[in-house]
N, C-alpha and C. Protein backbone atom coordinates (compact mmCIF):
# COMPACT_ATOMS: atom_id res chain seq x y z
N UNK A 1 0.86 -1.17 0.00
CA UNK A 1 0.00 0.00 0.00
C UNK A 1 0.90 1.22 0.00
N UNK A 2 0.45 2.14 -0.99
CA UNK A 2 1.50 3.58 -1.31
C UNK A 2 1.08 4.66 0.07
N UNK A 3 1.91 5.41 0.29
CA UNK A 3 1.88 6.42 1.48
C UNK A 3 0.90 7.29 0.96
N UNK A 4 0.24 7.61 -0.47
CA UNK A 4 -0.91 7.89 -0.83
C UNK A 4 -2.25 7.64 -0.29
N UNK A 5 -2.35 5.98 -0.56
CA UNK A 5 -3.27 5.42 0.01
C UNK A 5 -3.57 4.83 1.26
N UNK A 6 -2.68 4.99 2.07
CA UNK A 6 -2.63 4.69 3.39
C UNK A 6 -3.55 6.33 4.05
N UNK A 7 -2.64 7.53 3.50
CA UNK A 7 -2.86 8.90 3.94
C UNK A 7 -4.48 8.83 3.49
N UNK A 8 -4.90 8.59 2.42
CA UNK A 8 -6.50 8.86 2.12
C UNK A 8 -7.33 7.78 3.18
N UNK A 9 -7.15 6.43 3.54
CA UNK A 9 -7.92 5.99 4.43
C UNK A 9 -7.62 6.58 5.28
N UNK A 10 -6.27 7.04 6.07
CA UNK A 10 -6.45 8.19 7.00
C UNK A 10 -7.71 8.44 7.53
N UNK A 11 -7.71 9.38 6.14
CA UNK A 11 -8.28 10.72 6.14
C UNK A 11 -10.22 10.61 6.22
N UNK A 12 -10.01 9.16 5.18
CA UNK A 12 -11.93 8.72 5.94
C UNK A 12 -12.01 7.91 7.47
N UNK A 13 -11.10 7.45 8.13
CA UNK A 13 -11.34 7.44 9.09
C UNK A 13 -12.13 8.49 10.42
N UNK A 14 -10.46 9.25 9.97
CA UNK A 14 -10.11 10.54 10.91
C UNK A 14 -11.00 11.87 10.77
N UNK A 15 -11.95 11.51 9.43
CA UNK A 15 -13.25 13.14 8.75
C UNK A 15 -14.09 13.13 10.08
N UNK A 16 -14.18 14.76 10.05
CA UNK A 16 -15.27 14.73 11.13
C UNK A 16 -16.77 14.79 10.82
N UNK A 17 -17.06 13.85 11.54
CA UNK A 17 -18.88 13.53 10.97
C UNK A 17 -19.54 13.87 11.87
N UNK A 18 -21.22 13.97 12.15
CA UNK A 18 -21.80 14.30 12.46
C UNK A 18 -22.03 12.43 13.76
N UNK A 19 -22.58 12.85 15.10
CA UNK A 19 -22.53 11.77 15.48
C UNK A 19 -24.05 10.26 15.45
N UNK A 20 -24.12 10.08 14.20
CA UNK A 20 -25.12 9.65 13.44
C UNK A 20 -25.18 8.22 14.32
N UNK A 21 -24.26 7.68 14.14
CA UNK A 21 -24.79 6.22 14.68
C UNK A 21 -24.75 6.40 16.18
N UNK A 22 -24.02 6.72 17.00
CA UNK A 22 -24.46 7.21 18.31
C UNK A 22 -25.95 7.51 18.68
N UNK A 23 -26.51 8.41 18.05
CA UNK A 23 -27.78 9.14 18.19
C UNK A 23 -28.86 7.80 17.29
N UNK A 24 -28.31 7.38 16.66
CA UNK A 24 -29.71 5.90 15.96
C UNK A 24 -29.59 4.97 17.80
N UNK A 25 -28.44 4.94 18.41
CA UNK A 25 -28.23 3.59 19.31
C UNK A 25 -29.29 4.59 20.47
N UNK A 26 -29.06 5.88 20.80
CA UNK A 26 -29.95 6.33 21.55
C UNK A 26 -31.67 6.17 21.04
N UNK A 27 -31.85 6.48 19.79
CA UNK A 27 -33.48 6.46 19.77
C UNK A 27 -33.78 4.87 19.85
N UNK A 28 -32.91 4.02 19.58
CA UNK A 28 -33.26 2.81 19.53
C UNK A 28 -33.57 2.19 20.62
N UNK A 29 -32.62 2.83 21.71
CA UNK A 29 -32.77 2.32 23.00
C UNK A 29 -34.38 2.91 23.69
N UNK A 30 -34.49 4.18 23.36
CA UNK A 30 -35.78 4.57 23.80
C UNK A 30 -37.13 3.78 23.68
N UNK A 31 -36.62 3.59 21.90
CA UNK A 31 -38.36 2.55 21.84
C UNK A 31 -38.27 1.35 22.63
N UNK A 32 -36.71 0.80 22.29
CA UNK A 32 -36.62 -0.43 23.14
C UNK A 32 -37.17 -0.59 24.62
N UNK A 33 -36.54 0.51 25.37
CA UNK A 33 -37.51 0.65 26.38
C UNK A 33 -38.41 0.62 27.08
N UNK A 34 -39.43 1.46 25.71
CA UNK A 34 -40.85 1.64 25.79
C UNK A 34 -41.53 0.46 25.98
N UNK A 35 -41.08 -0.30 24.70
CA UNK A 35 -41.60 -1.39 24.53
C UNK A 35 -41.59 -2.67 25.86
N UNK A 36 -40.39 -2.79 25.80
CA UNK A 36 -40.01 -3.83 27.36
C UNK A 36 -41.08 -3.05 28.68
N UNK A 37 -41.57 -2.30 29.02
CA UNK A 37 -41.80 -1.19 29.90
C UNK A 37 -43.41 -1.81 29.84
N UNK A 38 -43.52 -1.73 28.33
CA UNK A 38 -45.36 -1.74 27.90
C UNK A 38 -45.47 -4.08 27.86
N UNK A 39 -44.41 -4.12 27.16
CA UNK A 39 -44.63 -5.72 27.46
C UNK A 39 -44.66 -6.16 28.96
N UNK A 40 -43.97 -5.38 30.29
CA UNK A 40 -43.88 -5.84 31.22
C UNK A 40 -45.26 -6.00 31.97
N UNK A 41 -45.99 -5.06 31.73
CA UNK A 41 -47.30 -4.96 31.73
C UNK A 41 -48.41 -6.09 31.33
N UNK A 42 -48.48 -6.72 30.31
CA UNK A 42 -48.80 -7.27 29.24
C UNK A 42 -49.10 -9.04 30.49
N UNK A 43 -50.17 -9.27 30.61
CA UNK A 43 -51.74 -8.94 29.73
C UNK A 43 -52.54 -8.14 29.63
N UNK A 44 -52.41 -7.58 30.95
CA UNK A 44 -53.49 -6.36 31.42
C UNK A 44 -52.81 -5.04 30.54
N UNK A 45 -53.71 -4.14 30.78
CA UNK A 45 -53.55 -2.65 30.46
C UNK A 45 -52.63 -2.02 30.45
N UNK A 46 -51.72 -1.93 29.48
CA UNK A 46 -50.52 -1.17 30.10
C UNK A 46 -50.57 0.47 30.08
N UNK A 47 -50.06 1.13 31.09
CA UNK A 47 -50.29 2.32 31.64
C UNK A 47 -49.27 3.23 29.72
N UNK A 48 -49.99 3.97 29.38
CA UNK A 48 -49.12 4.31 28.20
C UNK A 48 -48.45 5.63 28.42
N UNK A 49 -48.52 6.55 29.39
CA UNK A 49 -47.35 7.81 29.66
C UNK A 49 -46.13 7.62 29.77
N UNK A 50 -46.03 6.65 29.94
CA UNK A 50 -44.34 6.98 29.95
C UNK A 50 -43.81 6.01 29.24
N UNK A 51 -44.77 5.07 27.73
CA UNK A 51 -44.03 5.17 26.52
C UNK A 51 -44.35 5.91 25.66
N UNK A 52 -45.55 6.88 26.20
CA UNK A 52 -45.76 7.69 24.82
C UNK A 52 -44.41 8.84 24.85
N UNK A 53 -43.95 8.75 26.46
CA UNK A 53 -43.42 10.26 26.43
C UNK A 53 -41.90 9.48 26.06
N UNK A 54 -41.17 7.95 25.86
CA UNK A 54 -40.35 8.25 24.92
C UNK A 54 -40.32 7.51 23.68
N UNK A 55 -41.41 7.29 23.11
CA UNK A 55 -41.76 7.18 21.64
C UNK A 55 -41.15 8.69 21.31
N UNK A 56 -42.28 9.96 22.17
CA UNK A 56 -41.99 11.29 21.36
C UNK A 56 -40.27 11.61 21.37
N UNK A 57 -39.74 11.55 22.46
CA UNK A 57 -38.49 11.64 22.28
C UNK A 57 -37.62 10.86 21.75
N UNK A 58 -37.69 9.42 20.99
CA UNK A 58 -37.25 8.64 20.29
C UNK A 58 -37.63 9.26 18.70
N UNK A 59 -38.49 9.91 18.08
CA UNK A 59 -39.22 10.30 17.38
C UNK A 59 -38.36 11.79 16.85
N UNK A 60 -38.48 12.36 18.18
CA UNK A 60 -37.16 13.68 18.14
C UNK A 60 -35.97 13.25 17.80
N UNK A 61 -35.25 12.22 18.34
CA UNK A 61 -34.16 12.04 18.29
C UNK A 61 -33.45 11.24 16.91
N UNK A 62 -34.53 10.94 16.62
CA UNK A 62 -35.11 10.51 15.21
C UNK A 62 -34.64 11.47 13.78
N UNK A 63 -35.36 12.38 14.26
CA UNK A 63 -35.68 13.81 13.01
C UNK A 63 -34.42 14.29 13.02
N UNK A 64 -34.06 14.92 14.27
CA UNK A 64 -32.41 14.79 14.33
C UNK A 64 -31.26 14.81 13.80
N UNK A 65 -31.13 13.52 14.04
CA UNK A 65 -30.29 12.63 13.12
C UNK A 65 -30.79 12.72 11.73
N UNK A 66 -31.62 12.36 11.00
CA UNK A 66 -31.85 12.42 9.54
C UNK A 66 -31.14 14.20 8.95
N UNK A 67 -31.90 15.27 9.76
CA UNK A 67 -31.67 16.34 9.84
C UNK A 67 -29.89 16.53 9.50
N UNK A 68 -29.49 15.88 10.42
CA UNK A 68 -27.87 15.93 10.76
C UNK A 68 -27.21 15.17 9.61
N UNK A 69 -27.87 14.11 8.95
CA UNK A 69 -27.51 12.88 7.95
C UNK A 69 -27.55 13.80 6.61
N UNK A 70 -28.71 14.45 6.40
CA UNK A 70 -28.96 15.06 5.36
C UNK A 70 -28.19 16.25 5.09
N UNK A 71 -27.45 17.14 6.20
CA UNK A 71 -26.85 18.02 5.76
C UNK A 71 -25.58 17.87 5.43
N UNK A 72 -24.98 16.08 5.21
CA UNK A 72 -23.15 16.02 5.28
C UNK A 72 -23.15 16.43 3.62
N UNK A 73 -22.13 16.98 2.92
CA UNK A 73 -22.01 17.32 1.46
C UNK A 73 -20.95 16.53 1.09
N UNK A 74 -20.04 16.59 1.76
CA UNK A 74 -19.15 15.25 1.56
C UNK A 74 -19.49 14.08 1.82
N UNK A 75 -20.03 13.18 1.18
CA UNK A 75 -20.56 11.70 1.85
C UNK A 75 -20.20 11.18 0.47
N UNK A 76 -20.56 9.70 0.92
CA UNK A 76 -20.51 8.66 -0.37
C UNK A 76 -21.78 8.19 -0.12
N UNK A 77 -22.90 8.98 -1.03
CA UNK A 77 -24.45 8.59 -0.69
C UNK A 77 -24.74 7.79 -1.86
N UNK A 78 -23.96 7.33 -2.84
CA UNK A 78 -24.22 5.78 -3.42
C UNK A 78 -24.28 4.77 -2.67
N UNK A 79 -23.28 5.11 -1.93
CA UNK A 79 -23.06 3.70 -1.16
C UNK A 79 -24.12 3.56 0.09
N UNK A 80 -24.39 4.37 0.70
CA UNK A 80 -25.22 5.05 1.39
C UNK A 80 -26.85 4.23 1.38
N UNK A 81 -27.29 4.97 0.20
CA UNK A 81 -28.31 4.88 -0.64
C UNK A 81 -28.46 3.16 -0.87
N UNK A 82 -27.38 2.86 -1.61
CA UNK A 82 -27.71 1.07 -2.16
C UNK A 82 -27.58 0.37 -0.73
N UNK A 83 -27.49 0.65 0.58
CA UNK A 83 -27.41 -0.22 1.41
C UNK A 83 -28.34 0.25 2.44
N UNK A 84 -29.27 0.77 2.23
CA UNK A 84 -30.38 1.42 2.89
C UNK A 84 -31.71 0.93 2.30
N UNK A 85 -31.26 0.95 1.06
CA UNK A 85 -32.61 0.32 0.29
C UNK A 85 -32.68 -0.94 0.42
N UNK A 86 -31.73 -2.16 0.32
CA UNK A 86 -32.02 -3.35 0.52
C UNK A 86 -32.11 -3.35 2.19
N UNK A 87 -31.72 -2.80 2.85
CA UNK A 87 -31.86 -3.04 4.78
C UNK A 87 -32.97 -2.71 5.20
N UNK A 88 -33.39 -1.48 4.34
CA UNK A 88 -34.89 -0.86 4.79
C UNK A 88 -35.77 -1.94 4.50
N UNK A 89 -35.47 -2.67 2.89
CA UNK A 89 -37.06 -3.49 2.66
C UNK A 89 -36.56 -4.57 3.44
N UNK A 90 -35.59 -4.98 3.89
CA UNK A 90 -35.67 -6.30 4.89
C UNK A 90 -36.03 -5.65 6.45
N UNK A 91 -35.97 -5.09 6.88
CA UNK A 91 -36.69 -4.53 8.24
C UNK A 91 -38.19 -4.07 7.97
N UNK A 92 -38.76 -4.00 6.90
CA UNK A 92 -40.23 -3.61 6.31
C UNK A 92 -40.71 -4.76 6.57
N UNK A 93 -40.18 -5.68 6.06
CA UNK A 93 -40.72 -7.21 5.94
C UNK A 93 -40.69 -7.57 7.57
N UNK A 94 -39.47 -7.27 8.09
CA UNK A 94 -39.43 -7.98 9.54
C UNK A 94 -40.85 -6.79 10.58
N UNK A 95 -40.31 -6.17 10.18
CA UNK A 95 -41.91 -5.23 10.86
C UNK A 95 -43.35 -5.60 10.84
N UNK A 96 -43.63 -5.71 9.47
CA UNK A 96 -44.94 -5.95 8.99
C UNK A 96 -44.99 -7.47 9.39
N UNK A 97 -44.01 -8.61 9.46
CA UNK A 97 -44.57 -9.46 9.90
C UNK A 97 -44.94 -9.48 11.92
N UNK A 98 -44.30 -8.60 12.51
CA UNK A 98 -44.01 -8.85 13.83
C UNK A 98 -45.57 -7.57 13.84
N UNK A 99 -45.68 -6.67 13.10
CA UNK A 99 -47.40 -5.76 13.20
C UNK A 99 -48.42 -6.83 13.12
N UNK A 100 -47.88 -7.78 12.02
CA UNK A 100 -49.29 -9.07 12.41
C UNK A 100 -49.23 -9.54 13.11
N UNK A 101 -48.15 -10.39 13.78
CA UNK A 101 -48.13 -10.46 14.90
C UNK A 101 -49.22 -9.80 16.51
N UNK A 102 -49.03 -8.53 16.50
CA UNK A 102 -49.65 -7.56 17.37
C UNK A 102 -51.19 -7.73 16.83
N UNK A 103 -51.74 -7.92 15.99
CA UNK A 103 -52.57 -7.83 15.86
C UNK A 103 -53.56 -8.78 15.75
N UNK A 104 -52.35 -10.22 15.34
CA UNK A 104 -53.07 -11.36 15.56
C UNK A 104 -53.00 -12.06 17.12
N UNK A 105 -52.32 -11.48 17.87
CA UNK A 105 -52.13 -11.54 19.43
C UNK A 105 -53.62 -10.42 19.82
N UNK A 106 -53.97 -9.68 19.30
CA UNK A 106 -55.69 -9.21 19.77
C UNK A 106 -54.71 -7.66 20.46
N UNK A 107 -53.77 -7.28 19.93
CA UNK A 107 -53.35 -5.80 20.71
C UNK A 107 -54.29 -4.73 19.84
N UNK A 108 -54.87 -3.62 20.54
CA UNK A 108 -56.11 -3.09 19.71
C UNK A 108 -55.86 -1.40 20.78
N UNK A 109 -56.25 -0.29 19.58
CA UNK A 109 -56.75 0.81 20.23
C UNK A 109 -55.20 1.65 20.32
N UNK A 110 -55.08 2.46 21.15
CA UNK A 110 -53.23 3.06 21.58
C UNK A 110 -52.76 2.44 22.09
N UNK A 111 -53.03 0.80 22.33
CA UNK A 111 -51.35 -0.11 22.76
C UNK A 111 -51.26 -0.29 21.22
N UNK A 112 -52.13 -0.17 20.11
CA UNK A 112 -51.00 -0.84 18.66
C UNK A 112 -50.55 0.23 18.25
N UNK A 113 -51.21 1.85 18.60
CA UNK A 113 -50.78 2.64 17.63
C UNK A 113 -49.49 2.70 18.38
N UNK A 114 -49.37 2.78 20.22
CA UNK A 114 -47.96 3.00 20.21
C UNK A 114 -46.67 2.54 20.16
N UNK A 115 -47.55 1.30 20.03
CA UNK A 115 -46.54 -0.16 19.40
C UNK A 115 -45.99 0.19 18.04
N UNK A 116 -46.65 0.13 17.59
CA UNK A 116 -46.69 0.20 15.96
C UNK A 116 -45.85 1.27 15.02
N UNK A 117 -45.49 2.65 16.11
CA UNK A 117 -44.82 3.74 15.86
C UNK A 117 -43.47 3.48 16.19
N UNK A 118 -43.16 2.37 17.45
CA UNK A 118 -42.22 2.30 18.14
C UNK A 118 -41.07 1.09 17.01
N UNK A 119 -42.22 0.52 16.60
CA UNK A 119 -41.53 -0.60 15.35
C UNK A 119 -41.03 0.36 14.24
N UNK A 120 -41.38 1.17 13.86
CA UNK A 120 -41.52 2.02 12.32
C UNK A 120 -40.06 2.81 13.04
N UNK A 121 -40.02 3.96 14.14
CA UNK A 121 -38.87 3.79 13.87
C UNK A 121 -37.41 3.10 14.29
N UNK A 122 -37.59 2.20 14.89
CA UNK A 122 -36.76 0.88 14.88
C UNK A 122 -36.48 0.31 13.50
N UNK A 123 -37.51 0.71 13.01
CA UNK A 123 -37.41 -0.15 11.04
C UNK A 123 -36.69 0.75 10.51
N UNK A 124 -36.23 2.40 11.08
CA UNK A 124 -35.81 3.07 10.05
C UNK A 124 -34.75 3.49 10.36
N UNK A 125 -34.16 3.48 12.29
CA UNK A 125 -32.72 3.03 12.53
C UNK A 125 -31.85 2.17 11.80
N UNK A 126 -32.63 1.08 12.09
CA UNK A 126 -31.41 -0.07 12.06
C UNK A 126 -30.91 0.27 10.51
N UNK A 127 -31.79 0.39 9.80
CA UNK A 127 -31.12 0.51 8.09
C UNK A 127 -30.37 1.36 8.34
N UNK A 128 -30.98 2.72 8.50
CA UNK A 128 -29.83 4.15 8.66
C UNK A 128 -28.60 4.02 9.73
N UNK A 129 -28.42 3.41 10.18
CA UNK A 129 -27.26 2.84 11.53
C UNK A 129 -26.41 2.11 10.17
N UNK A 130 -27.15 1.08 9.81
CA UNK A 130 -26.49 0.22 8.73
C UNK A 130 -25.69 0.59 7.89
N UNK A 131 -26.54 1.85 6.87
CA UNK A 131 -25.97 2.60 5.81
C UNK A 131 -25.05 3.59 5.98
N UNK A 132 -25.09 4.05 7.12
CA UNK A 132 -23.92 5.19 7.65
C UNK A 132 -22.31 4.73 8.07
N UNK A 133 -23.08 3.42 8.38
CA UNK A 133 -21.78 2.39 8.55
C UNK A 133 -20.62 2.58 7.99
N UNK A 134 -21.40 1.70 6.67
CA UNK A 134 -20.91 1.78 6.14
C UNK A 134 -20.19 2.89 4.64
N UNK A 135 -21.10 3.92 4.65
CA UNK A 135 -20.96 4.73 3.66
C UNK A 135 -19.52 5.47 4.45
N UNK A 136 -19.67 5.79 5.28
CA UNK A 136 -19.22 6.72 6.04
C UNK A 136 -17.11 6.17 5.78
N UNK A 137 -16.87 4.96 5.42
CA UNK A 137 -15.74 4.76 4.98
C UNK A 137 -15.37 4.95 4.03
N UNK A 138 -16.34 4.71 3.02
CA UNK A 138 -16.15 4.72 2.04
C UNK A 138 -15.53 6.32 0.80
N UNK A 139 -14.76 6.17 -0.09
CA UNK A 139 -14.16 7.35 -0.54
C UNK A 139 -15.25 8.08 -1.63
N UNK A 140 -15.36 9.65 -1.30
CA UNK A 140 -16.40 10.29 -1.91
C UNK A 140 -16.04 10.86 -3.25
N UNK A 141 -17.00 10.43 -3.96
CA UNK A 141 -16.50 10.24 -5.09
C UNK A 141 -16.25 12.10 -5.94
């Protein structure tokens, strides 16, 4: 490897980015939360204030990050892009089957809607965690 190309991986290591996957592991943990919080509950009624209140801040922390994702100008958003689209429709699929799930388990009313919000963005972390991953090494073209 030439002192060229050693210096340019450097240099995608060492770029300063925005702290994107940090902030996906925080909203992730929130719904996660929620959820464990609202299953602990589960059969009976689960009390929903204090996962609605961090759905909303999982939700914030959410916008965020995309916010923060969307403004890098230096990126490699091919790479980005092609590994978001196949992660997203495989977490679509894993969602929509685990929403039937909820629904064929008889969950009904604001335990699915706040279920159901808490999956969506979990479905839209893990891809964007995924794709930042890896884009984020990669050399901009």
């Amino acid at each position: 490897m030439s002192g060229a190309q050693t210096a340019a991986g450097a240099d995608l290591v060492n770029r300063k980015l925005p702290p994107v996957a940090e902030i996906a592991v925080v909203s992730m943990a929130l719904v996660i939360v929620g959820g464990i919080f609202m299953a602990a509950h589960l059969p009976a009624h689960p009390p929903l204030g204090f996962a609605e209140v961090l759905l909303v801040i999982a939700a914030v922390v959410l916008v965020t990050n995309v916010v923060l994702l969307a403004r890098l100008r230096d990126f490699a958003w091919a790479s980005f892009f092609l590994v978001v689209k196949w992660s997203l429709l495989a977490y679509l699929v894993i969602a929509g089957i685990l929403e039937f799930i909820f629904v064929l388990d008889g969950t009904r009313g604001q335990i699915l809607v706040v279920m159901t919000c808490m999956l969506a963005i979990f479905a839209v972390n893990v891809p964007m965690l995924l794709a930042f991953s890896v884009a984020r090494y990669q050399p901009v073209p």
